[in-house]
C-alpha atoms as a PDB file:
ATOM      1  CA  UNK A   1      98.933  17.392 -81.662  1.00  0.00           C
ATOM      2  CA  UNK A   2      98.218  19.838 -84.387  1.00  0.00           C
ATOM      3  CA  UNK A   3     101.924  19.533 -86.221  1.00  0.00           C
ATOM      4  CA  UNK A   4      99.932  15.956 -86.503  1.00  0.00           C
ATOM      5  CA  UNK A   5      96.948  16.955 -87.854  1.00  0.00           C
ATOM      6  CA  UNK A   6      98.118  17.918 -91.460  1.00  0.00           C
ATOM      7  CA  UNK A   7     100.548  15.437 -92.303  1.00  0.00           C
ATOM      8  CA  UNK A   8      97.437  12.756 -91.673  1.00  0.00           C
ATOM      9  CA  UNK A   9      95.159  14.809 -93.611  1.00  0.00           C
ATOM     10  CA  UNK A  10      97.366  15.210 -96.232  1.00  0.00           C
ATOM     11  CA  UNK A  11      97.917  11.464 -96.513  1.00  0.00           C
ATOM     12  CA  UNK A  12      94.767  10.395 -95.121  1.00  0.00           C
ATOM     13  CA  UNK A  13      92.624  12.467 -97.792  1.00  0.00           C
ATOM     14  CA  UNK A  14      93.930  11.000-101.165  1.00  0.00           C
ATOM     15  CA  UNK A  15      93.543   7.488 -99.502  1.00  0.00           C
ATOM     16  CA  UNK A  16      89.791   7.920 -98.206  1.00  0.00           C
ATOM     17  CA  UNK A  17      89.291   9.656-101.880  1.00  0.00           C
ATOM     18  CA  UNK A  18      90.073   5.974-103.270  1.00  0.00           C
ATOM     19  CA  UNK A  19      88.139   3.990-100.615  1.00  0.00           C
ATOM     20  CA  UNK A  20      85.467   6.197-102.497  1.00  0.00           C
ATOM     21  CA  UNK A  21      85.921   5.497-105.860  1.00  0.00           C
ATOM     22  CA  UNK A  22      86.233   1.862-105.086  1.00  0.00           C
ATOM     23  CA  UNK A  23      83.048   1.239-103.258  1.00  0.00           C
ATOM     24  CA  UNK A  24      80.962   4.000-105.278  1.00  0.00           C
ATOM     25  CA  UNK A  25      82.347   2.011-108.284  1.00  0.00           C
ATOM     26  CA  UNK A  26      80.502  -0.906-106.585  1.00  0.00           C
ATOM     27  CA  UNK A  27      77.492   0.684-106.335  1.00  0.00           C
ATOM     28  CA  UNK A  28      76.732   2.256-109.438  1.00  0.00           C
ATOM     29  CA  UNK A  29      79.620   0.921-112.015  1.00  0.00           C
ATOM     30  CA  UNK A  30      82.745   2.216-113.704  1.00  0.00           C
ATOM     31  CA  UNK A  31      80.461   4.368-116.178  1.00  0.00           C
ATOM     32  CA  UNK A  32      78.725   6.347-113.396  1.00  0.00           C
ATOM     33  CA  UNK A  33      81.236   6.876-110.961  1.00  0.00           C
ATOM     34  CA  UNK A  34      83.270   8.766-113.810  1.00  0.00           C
ATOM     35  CA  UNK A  35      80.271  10.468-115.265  1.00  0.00           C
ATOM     36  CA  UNK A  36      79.779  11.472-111.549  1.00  0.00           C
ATOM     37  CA  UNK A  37      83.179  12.970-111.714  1.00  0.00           C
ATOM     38  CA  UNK A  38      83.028  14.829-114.708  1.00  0.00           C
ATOM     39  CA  UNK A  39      79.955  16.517-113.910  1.00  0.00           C
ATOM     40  CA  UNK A  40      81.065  17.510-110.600  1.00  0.00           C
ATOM     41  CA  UNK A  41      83.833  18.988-112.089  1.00  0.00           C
ATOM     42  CA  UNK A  42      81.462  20.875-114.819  1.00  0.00           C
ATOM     43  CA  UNK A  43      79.525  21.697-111.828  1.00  0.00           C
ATOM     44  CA  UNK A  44      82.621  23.530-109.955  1.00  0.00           C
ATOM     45  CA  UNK A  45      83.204  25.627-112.895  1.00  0.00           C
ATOM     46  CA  UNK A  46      79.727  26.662-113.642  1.00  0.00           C
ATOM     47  CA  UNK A  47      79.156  27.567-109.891  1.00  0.00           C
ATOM     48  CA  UNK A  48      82.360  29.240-109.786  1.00  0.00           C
ATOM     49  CA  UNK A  49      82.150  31.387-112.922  1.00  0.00           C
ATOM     50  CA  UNK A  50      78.004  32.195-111.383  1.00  0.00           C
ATOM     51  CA  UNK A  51      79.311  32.871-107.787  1.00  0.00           C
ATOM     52  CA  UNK A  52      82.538  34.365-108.892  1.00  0.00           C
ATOM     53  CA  UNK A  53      80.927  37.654-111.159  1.00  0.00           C
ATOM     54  CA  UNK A  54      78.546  37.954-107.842  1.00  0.00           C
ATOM     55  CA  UNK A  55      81.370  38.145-105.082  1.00  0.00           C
ATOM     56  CA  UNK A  56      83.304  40.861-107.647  1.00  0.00           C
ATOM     57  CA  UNK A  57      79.909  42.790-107.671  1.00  0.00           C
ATOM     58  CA  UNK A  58      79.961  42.846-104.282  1.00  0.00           C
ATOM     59  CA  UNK A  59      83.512  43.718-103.526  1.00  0.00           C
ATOM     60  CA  UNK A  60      82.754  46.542-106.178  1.00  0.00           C
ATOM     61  CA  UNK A  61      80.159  48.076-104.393  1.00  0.00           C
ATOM     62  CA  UNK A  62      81.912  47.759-100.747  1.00  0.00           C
ATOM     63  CA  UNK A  63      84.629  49.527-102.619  1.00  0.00           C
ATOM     64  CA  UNK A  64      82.443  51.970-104.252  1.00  0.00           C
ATOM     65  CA  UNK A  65      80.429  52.749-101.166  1.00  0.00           C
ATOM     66  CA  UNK A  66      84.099  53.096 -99.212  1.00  0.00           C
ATOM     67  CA  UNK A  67      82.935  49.615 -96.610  1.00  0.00           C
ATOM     68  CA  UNK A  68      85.663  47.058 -95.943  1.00  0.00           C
ATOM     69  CA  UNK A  69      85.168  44.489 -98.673  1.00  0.00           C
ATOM     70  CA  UNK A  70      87.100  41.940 -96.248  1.00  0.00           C
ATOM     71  CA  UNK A  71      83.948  39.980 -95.999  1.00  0.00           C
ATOM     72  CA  UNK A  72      83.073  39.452 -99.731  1.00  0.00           C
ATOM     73  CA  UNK A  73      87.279  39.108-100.408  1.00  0.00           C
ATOM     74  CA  UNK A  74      87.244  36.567 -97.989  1.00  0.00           C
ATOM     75  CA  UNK A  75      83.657  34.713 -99.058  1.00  0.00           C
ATOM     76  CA  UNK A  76      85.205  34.956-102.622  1.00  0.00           C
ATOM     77  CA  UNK A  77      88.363  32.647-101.701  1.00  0.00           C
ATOM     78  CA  UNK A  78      86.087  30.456-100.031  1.00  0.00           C
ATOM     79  CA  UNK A  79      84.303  30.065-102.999  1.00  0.00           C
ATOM     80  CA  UNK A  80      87.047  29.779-105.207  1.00  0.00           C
ATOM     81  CA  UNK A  81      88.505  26.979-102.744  1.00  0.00           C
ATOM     82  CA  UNK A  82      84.852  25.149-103.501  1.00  0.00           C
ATOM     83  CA  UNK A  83      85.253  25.115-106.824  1.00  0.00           C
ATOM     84  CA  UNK A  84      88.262  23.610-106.862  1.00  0.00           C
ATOM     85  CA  UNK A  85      87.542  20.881-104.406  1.00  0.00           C
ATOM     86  CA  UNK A  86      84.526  20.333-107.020  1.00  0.00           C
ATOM     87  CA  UNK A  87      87.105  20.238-109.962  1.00  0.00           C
ATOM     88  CA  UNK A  88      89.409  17.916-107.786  1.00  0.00           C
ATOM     89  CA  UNK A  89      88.380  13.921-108.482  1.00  0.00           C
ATOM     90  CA  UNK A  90      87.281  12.617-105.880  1.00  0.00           C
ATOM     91  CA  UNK A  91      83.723  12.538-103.213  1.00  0.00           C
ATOM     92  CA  UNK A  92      84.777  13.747-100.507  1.00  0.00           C
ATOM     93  CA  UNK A  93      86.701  16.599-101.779  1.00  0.00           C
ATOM     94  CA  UNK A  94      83.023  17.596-103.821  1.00  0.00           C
ATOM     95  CA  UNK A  95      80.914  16.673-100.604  1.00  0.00           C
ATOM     96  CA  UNK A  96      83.073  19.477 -98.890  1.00  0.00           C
ATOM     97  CA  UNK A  97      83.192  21.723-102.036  1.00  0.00           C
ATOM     98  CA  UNK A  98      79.648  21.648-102.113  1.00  0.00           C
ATOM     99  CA  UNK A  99      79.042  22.520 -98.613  1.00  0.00           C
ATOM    100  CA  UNK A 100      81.309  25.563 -99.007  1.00  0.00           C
ATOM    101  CA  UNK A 101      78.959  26.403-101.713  1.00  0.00           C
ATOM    102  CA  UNK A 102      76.128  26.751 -98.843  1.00  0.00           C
ATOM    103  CA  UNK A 103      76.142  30.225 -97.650  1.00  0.00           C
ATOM    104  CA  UNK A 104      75.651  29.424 -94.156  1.00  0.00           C
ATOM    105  CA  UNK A 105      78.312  27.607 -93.957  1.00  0.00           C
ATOM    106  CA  UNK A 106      80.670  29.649 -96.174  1.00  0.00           C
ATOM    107  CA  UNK A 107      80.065  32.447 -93.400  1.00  0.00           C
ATOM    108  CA  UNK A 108      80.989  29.902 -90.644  1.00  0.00           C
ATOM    109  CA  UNK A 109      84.223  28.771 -91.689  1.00  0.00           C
ATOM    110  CA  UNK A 110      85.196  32.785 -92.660  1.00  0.00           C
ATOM    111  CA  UNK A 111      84.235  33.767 -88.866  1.00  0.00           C
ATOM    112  CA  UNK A 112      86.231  30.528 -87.948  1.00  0.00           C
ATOM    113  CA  UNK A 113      89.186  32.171 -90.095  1.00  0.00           C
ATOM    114  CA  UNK A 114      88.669  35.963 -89.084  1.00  0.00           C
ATOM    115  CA  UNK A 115      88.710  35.048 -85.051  1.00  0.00           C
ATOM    116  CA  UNK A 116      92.004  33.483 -86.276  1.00  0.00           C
ATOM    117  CA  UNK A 117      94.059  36.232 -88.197  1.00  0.00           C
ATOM    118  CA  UNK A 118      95.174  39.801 -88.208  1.00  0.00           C
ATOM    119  CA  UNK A 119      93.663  41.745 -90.669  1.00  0.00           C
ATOM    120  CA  UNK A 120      95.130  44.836 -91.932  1.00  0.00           C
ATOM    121  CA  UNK A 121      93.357  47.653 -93.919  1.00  0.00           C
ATOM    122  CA  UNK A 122      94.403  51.220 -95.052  1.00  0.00           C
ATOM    123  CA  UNK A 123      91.071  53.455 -95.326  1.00  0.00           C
ATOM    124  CA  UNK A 124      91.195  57.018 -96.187  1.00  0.00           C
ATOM    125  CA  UNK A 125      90.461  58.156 -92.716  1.00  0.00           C
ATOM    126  CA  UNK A 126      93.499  56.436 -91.653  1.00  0.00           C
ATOM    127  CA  UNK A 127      95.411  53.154 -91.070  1.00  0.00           C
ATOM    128  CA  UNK A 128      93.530  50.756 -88.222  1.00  0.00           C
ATOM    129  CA  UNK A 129      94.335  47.401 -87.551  1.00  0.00           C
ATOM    130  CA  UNK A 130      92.573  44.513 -85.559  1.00  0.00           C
ATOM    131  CA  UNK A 131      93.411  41.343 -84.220  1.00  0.00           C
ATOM    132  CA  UNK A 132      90.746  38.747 -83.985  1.00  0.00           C
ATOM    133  CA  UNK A 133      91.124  38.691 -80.308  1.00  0.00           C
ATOM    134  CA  UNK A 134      90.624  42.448 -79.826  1.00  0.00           C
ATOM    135  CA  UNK A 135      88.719  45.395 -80.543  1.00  0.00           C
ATOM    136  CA  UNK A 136      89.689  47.545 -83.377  1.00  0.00           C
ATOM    137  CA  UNK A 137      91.790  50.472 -82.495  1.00  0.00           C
ATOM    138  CA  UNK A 138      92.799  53.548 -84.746  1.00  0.00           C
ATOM    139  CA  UNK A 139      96.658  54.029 -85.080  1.00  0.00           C
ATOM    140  CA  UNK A 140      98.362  57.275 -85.865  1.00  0.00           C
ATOM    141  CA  UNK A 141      97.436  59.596 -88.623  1.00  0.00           C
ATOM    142  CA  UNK A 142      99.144  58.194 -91.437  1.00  0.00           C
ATOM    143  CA  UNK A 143     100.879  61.666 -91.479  1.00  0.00           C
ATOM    144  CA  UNK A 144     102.731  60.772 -88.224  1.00  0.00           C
ATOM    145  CA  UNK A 145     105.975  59.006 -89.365  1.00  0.00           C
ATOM    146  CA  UNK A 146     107.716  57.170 -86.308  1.00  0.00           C
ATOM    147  CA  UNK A 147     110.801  57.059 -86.796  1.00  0.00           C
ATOM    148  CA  UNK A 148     114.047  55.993 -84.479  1.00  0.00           C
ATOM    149  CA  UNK A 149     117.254  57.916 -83.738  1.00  0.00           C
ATOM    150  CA  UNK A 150     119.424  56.114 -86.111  1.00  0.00           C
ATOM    151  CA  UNK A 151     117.202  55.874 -88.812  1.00  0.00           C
ATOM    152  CA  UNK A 152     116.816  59.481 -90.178  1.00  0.00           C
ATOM    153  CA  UNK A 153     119.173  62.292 -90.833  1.00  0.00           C
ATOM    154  CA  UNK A 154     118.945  65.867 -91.981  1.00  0.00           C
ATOM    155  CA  UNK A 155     120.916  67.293 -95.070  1.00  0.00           C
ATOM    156  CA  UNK A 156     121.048  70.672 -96.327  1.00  0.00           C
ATOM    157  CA  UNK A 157     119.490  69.249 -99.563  1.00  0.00           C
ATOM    158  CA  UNK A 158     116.277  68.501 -97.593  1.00  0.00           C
ATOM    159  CA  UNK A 159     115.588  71.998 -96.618  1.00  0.00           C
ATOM    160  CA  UNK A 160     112.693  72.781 -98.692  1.00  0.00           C
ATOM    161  CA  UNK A 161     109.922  74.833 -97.619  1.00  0.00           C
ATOM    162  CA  UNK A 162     106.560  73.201 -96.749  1.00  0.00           C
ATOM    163  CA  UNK A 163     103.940  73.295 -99.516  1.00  0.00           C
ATOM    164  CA  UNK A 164     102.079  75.243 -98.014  1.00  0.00           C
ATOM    165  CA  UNK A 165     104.297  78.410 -97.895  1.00  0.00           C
ATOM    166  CA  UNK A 166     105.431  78.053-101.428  1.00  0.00           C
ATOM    167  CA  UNK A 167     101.422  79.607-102.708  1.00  0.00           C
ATOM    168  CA  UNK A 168     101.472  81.877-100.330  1.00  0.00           C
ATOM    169  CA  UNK A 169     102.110  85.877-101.395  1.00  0.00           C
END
């Protein structure tokens, strides 16, 4: 059933996108519909180029203050996807644009995608990875090199003596 899902969407969107032009057209006249579109597209850029400085001030400070900036990354591609549905002709790709735009339900659809995907992140403390399914767990120090039998050998080359003896008197 899902392998389904797309394929309609992807042919089912562009179609529906027509049905809208044609009976918006009705409504309100050639003139309007495509001043509709052309501001909607003015729209996505304006919101885009407002929201867009404030999601890189936020990912600045998570950085700055050593958080995850997952959340703002992730709030930023939603918003970035927004503005583009905006930009796209067509209502129903700007209805859902514009609800992205909504906060509330920019953070619903990024929980929707978190409890969905593996997200990886190297911090200073250490490498830790979590699954949307599980709790986060801490791996190794990322001085701890795993390694298998076959994929390592020793040469006399190598044998240099640890940093930390060479300051030594």
């Amino acid at each position: 059933m899902r392998s389904l899902f797309l394929p309609l969407v992807i042919l089912g969107l562009p179609l529906a996108e027509i049905a809208g032009f044609v009976i918006v057209g009705r409504e309100i006249g050639l003139m309007m519909t495509l001043l509709l579109v052309l501001a909607s597209a003015f729209f996505g850029v304006i919101l885009l180029r407002i929201q867009g400085f404030a999601v890189m001030r936020r990912v600045q400070e998570a950085a700055r203050t050593g958080s995850d900036p997952g959340r703002e990354v992730l709030g930023g591609a939603l918003l970035f996807v927004a503005a583009i549905l905006l930009v796209v002709p067509g209502f129903i790709s700007d209805v859902i644009g514009l609800a992205l735009f909504l906060p509330f339900v920019r953070n619903a659809v990024a929980l929707y995608l978190r409890n969905r995907m593996t997200v990886v992140t190297a911090a200073s403390a250490g490498a830790s990875w979590h699954d949307g399914n599980t709790t986060r767990e801490a791996r190794p120090s990322p001085r701890v090199i795993d390694l298998e039998e076959g994929e390592f050998s020793r040469t006399e080359d190598d044998e240099t003596p640890p940093a930390d003896d060479r300051h030594r008197p």
